[in-house]
Protein backbone atom coordinates (compact mmCIF):
# COMPACT_ATOMS: atom_id res chain seq x y z
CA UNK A 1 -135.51 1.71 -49.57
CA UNK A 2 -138.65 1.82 -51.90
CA UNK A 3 -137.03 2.92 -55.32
CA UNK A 4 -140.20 5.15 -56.00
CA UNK A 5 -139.64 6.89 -53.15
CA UNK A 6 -141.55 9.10 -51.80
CA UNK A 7 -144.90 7.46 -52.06
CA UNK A 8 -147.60 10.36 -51.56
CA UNK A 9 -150.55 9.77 -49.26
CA UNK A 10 -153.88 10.31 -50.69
CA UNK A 11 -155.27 13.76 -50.07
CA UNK A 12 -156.64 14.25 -46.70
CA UNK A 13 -154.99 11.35 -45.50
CA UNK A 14 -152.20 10.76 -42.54
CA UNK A 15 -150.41 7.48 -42.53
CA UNK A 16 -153.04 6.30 -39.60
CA UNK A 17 -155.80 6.87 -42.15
CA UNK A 18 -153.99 5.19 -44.87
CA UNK A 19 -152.85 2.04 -42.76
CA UNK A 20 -156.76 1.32 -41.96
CA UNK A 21 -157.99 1.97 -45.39
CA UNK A 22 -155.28 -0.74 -46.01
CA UNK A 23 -156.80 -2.47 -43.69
CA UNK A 24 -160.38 -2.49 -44.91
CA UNK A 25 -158.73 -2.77 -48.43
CA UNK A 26 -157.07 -6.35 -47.28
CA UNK A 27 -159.03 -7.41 -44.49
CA UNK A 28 -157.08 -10.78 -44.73
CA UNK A 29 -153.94 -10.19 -46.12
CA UNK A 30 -152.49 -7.53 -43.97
CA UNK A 31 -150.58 -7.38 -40.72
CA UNK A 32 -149.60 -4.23 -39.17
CA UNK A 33 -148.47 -2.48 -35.80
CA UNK A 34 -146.96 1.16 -34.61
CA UNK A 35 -144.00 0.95 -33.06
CA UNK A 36 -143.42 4.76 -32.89
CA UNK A 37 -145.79 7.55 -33.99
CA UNK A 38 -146.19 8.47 -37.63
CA UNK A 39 -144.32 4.45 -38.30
CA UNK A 40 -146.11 0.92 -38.77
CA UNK A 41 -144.09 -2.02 -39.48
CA UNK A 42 -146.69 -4.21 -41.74
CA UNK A 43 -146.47 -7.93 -42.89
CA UNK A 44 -148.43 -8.00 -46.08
CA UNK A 45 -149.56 -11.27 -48.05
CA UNK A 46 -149.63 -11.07 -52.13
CA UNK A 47 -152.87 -12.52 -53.82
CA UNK A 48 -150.84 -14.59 -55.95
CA UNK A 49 -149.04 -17.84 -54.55
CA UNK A 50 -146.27 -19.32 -56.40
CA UNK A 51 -146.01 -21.88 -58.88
CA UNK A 52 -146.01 -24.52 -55.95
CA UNK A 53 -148.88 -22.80 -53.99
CA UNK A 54 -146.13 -21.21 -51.56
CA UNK A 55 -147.08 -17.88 -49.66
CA UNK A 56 -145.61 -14.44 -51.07
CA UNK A 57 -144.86 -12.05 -48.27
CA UNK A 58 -143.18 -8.68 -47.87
CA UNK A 59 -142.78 -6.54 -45.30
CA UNK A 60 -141.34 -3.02 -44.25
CA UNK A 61 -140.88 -0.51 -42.14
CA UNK A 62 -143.23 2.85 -43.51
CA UNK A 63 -142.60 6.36 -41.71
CA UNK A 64 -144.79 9.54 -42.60
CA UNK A 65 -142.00 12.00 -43.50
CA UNK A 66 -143.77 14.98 -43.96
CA UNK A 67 -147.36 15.78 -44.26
CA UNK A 68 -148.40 13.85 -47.49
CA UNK A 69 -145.60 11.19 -47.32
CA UNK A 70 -144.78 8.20 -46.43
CA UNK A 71 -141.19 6.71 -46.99
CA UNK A 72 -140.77 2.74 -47.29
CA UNK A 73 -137.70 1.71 -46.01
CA UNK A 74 -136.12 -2.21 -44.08
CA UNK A 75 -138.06 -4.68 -47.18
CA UNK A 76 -138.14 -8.03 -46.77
CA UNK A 77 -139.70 -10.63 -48.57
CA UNK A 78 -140.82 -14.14 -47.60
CA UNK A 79 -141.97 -17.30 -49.56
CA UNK A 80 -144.02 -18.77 -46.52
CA UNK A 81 -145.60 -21.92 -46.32
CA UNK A 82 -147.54 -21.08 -43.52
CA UNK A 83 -151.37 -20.60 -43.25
CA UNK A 84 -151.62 -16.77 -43.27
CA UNK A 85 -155.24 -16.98 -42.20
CA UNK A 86 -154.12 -19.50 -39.26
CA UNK A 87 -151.05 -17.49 -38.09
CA UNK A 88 -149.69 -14.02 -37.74
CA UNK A 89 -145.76 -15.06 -37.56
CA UNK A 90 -144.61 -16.40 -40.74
CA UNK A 91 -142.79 -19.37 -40.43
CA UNK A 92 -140.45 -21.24 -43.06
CA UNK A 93 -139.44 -20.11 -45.85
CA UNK A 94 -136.20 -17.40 -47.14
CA UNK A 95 -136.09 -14.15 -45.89
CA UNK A 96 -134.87 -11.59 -48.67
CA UNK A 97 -134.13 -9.93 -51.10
CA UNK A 98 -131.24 -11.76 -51.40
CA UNK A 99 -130.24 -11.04 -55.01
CA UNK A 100 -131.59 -8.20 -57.80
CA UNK A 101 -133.81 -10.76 -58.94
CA UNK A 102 -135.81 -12.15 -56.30
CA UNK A 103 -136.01 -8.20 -55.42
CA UNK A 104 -137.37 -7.17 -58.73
CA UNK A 105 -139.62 -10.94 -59.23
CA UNK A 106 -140.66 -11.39 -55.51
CA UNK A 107 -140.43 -8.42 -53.36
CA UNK A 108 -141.01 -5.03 -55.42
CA UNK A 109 -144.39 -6.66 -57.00
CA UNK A 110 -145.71 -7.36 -53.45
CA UNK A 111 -144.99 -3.52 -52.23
CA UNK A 112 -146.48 -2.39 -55.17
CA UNK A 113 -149.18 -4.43 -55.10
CA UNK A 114 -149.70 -3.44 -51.59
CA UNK A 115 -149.67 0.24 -52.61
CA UNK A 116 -152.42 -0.36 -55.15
CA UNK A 117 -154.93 2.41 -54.15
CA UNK A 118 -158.03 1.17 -51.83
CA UNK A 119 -160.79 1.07 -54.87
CA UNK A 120 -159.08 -2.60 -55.45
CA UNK A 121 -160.44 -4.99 -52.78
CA UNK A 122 -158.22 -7.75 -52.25
């Protein structure tokens, strides 16, 4: 689970509203779907590559909990070397976190990065 948990949604806001402001906020870098209503599972794909030009992925699992919350919960993160802009399914890579410091180096800076309000175009 996200360790700033709750994350409040901006005023006005539902987590359908939110998930396509994401959307418009990273046209390219963001992969989601509802599996259930008030949940989206999203795939999303940091700005920043690492030091060998690999991929930086996370994803979760977000619910709406009550009104004007969302709870972040099932984080993985990826170092793809796929072609994000060629293919929806990451492929290679290590699926994580494995250890407390690829979580706090690799996957908590891509959620939060992700979470950056929608003013930031990415």
């Amino acid at each position: 689970m996200y360790p700033n948990h709750p994350v409040t949604l901006p005023e006005g806001m539902d987590i359908d509203g939110w998930i396509l402001a994401k959307k418009e906020q990273y046209p390219q870098r963001l992969r989601s779907y509802s599996p259930y209503p008030d949940s989206y599972k999203i795939l999303y794909y940091r700005k920043k590559n690492t030091s060998l030009g690999s991929f930086i992925s996370c994803g979760a699992y977000l619910r709406q909990t009550k009104t004007a919350q969302i709870e972040i919960i099932e984080m993985v993160s990826n170092v793809n070397y796929a072609d994000y802009e060629k293919s929806v399914i990451p492929r290679g890579g290590e699926l994580g976190p494995m250890n407390e410091k690829e979580r706090t180096e690799i996957l908590l800076p891509c959620i939060e990065e992700f979470l950056e309000p929608p003013g930031r175009k990415g």
